[in-house]
N, C-alpha and C. Protein backbone atom coordinates (compact mmCIF):
# COMPACT_ATOMS: atom_id res chain seq x y z
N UNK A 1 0.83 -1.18 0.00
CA UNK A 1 0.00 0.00 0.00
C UNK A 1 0.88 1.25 0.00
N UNK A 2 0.61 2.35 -0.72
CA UNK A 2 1.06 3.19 -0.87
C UNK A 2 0.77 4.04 0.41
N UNK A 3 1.93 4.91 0.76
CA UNK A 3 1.86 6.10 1.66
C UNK A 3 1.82 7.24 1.72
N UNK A 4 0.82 7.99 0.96
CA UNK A 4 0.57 9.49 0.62
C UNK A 4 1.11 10.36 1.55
N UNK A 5 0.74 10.06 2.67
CA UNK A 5 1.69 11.03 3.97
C UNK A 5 3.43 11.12 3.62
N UNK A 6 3.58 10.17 3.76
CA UNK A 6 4.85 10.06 3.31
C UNK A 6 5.76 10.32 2.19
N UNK A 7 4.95 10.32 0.92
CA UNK A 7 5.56 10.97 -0.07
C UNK A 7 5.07 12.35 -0.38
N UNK A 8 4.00 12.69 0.36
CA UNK A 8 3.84 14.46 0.63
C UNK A 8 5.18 14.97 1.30
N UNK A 9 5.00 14.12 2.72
CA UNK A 9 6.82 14.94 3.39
C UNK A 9 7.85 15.11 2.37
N UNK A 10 7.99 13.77 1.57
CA UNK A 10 9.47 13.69 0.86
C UNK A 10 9.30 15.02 0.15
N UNK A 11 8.23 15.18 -0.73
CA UNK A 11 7.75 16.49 -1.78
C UNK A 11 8.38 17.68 -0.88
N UNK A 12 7.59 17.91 -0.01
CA UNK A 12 7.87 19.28 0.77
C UNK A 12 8.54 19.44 1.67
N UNK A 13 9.18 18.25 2.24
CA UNK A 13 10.58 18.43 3.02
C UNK A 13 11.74 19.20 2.42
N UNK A 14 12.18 20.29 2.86
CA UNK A 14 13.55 21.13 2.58
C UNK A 14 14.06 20.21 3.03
N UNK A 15 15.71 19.68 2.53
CA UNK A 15 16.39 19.19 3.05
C UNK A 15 17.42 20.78 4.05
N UNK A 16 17.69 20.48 5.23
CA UNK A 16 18.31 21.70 6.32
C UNK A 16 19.62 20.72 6.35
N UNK A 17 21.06 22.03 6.29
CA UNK A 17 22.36 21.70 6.85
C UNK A 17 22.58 22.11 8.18
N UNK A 18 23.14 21.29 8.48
CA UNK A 18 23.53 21.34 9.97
C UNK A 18 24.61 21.35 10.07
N UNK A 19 25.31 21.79 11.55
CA UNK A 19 26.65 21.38 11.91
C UNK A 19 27.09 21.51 13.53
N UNK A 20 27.65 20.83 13.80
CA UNK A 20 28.21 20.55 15.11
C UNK A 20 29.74 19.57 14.90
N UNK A 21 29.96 19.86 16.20
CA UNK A 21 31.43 19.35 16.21
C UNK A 21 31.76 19.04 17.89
N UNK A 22 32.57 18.49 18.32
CA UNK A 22 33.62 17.90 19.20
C UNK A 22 32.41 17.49 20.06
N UNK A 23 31.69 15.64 20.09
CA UNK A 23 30.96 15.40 20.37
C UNK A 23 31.82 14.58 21.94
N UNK A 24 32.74 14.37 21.41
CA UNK A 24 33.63 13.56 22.45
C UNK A 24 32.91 11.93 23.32
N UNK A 25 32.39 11.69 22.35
CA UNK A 25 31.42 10.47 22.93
C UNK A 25 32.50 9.31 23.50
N UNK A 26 31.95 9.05 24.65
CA UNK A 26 32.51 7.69 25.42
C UNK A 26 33.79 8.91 26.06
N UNK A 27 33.73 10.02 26.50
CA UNK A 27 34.97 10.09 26.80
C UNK A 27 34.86 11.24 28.46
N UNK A 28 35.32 10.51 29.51
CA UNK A 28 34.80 10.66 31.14
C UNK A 28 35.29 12.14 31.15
N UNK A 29 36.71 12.42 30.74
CA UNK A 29 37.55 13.62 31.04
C UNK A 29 36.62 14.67 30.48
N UNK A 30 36.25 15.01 29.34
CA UNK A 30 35.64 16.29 28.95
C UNK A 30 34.56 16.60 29.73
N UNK A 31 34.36 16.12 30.44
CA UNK A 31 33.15 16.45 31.15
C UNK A 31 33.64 17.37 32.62
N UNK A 32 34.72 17.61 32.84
CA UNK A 32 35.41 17.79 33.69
C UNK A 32 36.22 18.99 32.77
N UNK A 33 36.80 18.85 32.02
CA UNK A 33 37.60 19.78 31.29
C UNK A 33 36.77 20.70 30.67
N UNK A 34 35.70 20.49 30.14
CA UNK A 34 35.05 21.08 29.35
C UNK A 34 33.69 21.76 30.39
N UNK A 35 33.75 21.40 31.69
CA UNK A 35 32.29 21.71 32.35
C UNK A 35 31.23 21.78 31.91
N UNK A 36 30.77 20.38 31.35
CA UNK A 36 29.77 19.97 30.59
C UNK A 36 28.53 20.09 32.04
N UNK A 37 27.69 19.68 31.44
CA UNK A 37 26.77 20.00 32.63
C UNK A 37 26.07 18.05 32.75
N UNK A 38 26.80 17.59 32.73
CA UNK A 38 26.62 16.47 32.63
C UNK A 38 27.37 15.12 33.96
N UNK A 39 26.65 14.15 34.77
CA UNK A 39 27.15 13.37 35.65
C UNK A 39 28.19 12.24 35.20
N UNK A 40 28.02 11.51 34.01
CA UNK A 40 28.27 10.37 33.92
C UNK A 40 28.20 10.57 31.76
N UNK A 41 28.82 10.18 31.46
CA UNK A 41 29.14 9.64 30.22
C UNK A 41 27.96 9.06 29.64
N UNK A 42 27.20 8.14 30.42
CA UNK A 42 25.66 8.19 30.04
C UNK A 42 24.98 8.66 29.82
N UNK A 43 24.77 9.86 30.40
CA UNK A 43 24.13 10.62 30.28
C UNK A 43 24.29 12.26 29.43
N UNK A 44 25.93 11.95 29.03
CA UNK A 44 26.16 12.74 27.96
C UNK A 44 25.94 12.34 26.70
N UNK A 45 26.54 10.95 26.32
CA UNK A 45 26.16 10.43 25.56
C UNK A 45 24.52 10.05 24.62
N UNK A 46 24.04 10.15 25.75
CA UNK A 46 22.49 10.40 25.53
C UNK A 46 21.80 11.46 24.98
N UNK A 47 22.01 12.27 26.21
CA UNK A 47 21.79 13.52 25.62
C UNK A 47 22.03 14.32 24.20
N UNK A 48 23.10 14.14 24.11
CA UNK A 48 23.45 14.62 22.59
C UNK A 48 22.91 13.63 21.73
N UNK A 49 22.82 12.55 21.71
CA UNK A 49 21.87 11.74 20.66
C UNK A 49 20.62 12.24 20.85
N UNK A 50 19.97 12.60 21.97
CA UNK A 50 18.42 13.18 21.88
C UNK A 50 18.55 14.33 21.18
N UNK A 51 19.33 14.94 21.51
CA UNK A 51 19.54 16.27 20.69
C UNK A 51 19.21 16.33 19.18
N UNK A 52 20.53 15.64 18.83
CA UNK A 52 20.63 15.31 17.50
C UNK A 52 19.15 15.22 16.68
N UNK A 53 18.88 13.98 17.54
CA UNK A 53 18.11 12.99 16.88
C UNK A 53 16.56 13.76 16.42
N UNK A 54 16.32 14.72 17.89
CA UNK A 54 14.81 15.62 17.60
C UNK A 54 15.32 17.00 16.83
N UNK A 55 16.84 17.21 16.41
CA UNK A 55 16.69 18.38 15.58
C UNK A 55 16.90 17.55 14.32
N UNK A 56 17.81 16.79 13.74
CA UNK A 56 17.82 16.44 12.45
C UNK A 56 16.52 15.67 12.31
N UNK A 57 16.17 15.69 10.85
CA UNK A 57 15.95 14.83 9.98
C UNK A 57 16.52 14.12 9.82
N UNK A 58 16.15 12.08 8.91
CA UNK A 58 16.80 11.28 8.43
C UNK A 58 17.46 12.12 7.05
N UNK A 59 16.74 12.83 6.19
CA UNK A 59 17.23 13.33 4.60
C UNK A 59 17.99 14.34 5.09
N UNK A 60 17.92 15.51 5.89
CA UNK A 60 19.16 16.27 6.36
C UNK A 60 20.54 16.20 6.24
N UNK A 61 21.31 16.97 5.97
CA UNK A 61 22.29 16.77 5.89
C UNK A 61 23.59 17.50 7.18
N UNK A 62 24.50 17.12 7.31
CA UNK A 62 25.12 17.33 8.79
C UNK A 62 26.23 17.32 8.54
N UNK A 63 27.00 18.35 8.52
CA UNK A 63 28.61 18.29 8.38
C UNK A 63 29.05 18.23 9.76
N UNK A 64 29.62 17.06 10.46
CA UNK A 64 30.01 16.97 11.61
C UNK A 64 31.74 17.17 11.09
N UNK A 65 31.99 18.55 12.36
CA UNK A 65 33.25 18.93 11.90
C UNK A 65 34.55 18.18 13.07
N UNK A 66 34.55 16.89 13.04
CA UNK A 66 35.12 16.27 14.13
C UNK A 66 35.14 16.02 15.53
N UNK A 67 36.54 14.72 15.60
CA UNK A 67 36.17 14.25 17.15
C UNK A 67 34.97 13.76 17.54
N UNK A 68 34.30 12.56 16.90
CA UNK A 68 33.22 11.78 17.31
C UNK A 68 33.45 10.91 18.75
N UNK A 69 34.94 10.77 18.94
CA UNK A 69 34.90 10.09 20.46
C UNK A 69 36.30 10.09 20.92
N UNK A 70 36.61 10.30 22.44
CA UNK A 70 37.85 9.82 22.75
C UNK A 70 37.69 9.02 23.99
N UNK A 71 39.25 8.53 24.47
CA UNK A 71 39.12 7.95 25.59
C UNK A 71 39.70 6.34 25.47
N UNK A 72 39.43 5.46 26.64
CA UNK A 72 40.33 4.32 25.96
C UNK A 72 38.52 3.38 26.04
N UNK A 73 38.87 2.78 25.16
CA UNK A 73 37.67 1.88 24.63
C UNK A 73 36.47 2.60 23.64
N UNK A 74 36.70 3.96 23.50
CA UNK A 74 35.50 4.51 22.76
C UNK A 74 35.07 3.91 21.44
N UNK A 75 34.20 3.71 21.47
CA UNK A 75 33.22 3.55 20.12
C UNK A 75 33.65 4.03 18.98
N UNK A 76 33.45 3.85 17.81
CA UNK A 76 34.54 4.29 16.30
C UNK A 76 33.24 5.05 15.94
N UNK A 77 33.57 5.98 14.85
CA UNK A 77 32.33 6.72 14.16
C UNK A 77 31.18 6.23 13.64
N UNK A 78 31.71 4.70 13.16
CA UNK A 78 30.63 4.60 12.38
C UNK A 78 29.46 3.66 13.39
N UNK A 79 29.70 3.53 14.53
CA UNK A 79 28.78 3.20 16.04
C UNK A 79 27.93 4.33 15.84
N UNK A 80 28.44 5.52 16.06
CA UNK A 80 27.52 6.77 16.58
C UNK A 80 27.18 7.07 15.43
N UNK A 81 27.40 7.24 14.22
CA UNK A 81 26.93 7.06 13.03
C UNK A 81 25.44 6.73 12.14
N UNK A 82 25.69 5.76 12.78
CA UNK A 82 24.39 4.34 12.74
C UNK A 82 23.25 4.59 13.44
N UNK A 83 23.50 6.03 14.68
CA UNK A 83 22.56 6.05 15.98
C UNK A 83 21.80 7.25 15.17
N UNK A 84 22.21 8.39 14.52
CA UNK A 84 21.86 9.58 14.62
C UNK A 84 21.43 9.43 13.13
N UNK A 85 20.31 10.51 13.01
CA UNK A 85 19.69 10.98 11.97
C UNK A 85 20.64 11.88 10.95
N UNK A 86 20.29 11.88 9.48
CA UNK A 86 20.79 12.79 8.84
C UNK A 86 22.23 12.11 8.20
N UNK A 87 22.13 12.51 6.74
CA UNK A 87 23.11 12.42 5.65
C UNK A 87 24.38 13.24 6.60
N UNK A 88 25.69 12.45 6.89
CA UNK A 88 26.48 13.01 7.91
C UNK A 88 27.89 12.79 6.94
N UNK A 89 28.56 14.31 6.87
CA UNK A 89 29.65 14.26 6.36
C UNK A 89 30.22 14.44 7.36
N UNK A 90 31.69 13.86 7.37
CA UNK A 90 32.42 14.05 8.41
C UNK A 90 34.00 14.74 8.18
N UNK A 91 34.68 15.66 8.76
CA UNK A 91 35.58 16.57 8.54
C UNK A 91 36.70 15.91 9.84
N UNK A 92 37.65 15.65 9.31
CA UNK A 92 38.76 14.58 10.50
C UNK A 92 39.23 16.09 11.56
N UNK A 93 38.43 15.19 12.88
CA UNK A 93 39.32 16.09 14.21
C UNK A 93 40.55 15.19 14.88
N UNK A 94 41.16 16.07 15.59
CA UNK A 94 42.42 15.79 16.27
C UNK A 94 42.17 13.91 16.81
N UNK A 95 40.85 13.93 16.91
CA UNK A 95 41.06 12.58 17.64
C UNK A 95 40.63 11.48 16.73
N UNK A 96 40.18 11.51 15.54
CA UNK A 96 39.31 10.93 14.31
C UNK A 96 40.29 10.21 13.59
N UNK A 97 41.32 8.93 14.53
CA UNK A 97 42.12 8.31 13.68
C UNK A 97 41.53 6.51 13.97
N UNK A 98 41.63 5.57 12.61
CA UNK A 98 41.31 4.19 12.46
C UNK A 98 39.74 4.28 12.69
N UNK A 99 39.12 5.32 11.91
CA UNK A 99 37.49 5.17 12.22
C UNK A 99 37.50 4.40 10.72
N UNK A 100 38.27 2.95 10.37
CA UNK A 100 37.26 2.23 9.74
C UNK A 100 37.45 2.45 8.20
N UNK A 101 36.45 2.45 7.85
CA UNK A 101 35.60 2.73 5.73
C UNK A 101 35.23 3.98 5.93
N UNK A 102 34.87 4.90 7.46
CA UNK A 102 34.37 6.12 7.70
C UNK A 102 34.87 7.45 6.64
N UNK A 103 34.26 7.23 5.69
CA UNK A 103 35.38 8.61 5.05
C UNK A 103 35.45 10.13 5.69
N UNK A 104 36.28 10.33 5.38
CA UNK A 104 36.67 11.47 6.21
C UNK A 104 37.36 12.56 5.69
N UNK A 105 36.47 13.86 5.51
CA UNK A 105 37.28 15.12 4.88
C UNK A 105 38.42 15.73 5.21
N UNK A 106 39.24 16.51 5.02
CA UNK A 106 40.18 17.37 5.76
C UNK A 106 39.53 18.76 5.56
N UNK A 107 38.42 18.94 4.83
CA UNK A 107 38.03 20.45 4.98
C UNK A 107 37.02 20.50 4.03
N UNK A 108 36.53 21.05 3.80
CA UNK A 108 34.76 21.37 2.93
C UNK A 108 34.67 23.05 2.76
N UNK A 109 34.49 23.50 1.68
CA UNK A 109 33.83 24.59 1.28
C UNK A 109 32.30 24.67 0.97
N UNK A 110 32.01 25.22 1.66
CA UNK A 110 30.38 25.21 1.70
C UNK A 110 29.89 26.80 1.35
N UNK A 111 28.79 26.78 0.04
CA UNK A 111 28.57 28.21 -0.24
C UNK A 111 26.92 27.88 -0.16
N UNK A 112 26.63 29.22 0.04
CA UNK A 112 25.39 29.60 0.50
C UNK A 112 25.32 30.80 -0.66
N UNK A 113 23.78 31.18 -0.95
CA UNK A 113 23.83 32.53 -1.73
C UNK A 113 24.14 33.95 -0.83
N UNK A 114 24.22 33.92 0.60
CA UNK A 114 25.01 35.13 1.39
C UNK A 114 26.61 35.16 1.16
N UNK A 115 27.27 33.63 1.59
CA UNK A 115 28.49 33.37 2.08
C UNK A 115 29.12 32.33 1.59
N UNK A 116 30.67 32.00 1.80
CA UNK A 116 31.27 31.22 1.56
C UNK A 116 31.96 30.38 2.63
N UNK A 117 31.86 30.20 3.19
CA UNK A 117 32.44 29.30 4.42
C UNK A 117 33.43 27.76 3.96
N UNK A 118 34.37 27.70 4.72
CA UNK A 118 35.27 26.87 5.14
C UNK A 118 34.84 26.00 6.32
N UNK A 119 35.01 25.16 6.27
CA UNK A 119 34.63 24.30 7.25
C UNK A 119 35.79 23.32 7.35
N UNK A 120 36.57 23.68 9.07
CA UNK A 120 37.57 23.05 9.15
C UNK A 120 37.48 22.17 11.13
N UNK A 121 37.81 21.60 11.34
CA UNK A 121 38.08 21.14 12.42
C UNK A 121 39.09 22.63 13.92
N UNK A 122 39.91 22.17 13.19
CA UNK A 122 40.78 23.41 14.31
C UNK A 122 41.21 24.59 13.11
N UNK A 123 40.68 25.76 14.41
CA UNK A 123 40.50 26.94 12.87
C UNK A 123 42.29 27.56 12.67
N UNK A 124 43.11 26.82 13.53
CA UNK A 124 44.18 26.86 13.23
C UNK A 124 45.37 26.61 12.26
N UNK A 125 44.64 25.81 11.41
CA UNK A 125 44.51 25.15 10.06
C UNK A 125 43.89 25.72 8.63
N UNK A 126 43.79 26.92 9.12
CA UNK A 126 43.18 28.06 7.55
C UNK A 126 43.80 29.40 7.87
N UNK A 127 44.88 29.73 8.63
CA UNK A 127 45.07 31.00 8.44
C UNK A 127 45.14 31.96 7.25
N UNK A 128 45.62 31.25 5.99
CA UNK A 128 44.90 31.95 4.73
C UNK A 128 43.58 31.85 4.48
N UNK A 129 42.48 31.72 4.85
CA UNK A 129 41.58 31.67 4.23
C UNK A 129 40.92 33.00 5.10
N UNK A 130 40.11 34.00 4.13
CA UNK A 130 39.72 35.36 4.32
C UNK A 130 38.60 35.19 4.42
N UNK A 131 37.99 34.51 3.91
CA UNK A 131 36.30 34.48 4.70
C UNK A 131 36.01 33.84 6.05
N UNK A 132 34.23 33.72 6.18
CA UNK A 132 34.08 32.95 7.20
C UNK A 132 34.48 32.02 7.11
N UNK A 133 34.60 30.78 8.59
CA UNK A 133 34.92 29.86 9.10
C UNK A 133 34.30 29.37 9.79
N UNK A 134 34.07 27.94 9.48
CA UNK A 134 33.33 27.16 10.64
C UNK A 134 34.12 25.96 10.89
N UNK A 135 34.06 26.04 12.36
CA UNK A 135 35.25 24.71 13.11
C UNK A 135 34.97 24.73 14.80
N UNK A 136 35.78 23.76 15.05
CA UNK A 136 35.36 22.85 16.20
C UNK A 136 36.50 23.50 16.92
N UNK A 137 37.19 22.08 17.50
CA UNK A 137 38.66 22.35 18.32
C UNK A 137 38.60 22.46 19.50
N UNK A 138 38.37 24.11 19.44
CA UNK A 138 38.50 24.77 20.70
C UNK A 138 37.90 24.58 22.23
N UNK A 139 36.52 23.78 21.52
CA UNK A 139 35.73 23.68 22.78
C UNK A 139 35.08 25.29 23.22
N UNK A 140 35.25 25.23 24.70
CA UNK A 140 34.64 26.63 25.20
C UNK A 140 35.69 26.87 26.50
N UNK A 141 37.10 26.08 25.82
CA UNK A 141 38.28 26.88 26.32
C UNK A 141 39.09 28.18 26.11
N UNK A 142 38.74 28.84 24.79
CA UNK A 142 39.11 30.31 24.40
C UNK A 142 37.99 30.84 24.06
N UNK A 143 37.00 31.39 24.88
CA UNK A 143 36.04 32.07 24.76
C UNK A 143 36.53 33.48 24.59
N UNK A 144 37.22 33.82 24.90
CA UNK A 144 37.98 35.73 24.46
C UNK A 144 38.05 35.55 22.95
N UNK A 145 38.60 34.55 22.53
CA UNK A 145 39.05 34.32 20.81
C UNK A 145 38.19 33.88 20.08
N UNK A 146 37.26 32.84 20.92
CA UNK A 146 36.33 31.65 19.61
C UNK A 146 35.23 31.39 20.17
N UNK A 147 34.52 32.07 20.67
CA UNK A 147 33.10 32.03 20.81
C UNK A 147 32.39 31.03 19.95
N UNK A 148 31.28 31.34 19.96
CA UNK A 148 30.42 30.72 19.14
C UNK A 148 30.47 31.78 17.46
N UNK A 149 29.77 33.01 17.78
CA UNK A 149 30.44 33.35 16.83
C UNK A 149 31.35 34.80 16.95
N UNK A 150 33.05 34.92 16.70
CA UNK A 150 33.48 36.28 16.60
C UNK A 150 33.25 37.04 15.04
N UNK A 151 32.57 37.89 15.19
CA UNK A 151 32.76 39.00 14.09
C UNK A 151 33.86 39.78 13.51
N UNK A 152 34.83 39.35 14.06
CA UNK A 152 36.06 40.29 13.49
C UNK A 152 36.96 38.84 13.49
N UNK A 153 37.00 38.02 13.78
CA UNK A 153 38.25 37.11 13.10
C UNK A 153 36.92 36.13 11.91
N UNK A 154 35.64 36.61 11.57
CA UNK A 154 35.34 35.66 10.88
C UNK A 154 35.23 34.18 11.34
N UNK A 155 34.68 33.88 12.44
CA UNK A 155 35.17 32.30 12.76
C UNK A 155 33.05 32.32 13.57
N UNK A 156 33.26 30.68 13.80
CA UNK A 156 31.84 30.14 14.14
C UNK A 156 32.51 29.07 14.31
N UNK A 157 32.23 28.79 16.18
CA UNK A 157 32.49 27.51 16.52
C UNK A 157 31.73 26.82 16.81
N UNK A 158 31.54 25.86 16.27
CA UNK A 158 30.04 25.20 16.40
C UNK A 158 30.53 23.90 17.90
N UNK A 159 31.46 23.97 18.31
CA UNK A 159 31.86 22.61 19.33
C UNK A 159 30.30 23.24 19.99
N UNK A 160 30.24 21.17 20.65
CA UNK A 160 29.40 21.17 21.03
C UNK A 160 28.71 22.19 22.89
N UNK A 161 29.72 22.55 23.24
CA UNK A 161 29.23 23.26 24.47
C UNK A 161 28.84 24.88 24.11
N UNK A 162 29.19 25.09 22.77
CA UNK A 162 28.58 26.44 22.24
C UNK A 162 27.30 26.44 21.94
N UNK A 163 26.73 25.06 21.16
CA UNK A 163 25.77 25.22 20.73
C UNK A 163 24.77 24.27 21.55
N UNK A 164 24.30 24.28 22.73
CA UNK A 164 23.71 23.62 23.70
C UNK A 164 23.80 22.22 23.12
N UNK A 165 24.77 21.73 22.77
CA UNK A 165 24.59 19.89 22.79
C UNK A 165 23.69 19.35 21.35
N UNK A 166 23.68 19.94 20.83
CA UNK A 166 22.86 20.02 19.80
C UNK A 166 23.35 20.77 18.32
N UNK A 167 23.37 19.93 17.33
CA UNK A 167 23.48 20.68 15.74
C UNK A 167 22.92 22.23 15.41
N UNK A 168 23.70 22.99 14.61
CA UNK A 168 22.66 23.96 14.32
C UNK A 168 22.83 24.21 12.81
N UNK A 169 21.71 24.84 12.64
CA UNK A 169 21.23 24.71 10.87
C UNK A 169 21.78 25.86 10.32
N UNK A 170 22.34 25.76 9.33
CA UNK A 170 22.91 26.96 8.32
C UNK A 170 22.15 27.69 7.95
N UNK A 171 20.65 27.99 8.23
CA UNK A 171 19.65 28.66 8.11
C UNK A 171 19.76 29.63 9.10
N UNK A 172 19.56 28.64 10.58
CA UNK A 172 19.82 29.23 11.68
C UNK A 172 21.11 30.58 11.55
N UNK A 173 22.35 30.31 11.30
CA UNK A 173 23.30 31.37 10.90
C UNK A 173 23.30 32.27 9.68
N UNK A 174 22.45 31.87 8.89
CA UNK A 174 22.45 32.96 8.12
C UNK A 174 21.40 33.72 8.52
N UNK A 175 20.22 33.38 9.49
CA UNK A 175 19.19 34.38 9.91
C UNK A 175 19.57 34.93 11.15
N UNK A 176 20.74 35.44 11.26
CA UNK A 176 21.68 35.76 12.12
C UNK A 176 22.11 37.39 11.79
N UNK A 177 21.68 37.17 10.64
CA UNK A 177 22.99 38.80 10.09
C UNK A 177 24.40 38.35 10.41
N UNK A 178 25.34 37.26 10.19
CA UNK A 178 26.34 37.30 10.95
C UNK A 178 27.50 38.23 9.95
N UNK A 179 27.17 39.34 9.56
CA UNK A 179 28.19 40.28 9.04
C UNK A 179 28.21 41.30 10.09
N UNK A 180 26.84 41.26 10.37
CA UNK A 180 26.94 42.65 11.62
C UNK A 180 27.26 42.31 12.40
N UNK A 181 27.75 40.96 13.19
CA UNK A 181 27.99 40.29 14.48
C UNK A 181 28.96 40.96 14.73
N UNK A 182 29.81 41.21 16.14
CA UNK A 182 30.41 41.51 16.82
C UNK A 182 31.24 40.69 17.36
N UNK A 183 29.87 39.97 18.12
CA UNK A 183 30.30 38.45 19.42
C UNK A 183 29.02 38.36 19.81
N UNK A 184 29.22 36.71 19.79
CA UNK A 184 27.87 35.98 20.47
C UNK A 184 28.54 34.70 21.22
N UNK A 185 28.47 34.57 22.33
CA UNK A 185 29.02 33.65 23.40
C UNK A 185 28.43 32.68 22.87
N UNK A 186 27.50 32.25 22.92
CA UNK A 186 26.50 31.26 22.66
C UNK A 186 25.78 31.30 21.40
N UNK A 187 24.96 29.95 21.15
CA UNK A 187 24.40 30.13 20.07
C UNK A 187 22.53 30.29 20.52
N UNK A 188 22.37 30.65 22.06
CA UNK A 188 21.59 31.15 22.36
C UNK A 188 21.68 32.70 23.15
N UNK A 189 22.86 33.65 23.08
CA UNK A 189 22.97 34.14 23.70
C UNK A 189 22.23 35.33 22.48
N UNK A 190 22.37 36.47 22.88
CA UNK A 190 22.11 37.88 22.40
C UNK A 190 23.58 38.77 21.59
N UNK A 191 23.18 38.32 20.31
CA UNK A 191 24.39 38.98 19.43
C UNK A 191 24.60 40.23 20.07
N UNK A 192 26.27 40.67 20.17
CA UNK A 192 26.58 41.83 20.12
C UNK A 192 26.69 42.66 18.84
N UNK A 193 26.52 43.44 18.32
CA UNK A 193 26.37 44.08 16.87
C UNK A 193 27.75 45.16 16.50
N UNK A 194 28.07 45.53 15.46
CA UNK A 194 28.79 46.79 14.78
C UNK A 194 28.10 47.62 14.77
């Protein structure tokens, strides 16, 4: 039997890009280093799959910009992979080594009709590049430098303690104005403006 519901969604589903980065799954220390707001690895681990899972779509697409797990025994990418919703490209972070058949970018140019963005893991790794930037790395250990988003070095860190544990949509940043940005701590906080 055919499913009219269902091929209405496919019709009028936008496919939405997403992105997030430094998920650190299976790994006790970041939770401690990173002052996650989280007890137990279980419950981080979770969490960010709920996340994920109620913002993406399966047809979505998701540039995860590295570091799917560290720690000793962690899970390989294509575990957490298998869990989460959404067409998932993946961009190699510092910790993203023997994940497997997992292919794995070293960097992505992604254009939009506003912008041109780079999409790199550690934004330490494009100092030529003059446009925006989107990358991981840092965490929400240089918040003076790499916010979520700075307006004057051009950068958007999408790690995951910027963007509450959760992906965010390239829609989401371009309905941002992020030319006028300043600084935004968060990706819920209140842009500062030019």
């Amino acid at each position: 039997m055919i499913n009219l519901q269902h091929i209405v969604n496919n019709i009028f589903h936008k496919r939405t890009i997403y992105l997030i980065s430094d998920t650190h799954f299976d790994h006790s220390n970041i939770i401690r280093y990173s002052h996650r707001p989280f007890s137990s690895v279980f419950e981080m681990n979770s969490a960010i799959i709920r996340n994920w899972n109620s913002t993406v779509k399966k047809d979505d697409i998701v540039y995860f910009l590295g570091d799917w797990g560290f720690g000793r025994g962690h899970r390989p990418a294509a575990y957490w992979i298998s869990r989460l919703n959404g067409k998932i490209i993946s961009i190699r972070g510092s910790h993203d080594h023997g994940q497997g058949r997992q292919s794995i970018l070293h960097y992505k140019i992604l254009k939009t009709n506003k912008h041109t963005f780079l999409l790199v893991h550690d934004p330490n790794d494009s100092r030529t590049w003059k446009g925006w930037l989107i990358h991981g790395h840092i965490h929400n250990s240089k918040m003076d430098k790499y916010p979520f988003i700075n307006g004057n070095r051009k950068t958007i860190n999408v790690s995951v303690e910027l963007t509450s544990y959760t992906p965010i949509s390239l829609d989401f940043l371009e309905s941002l104005d992020i030319d006028s940005i300043r600084w935004m701590r968060t990706s819920t906080s209140v842009p500062e403006r030019n």
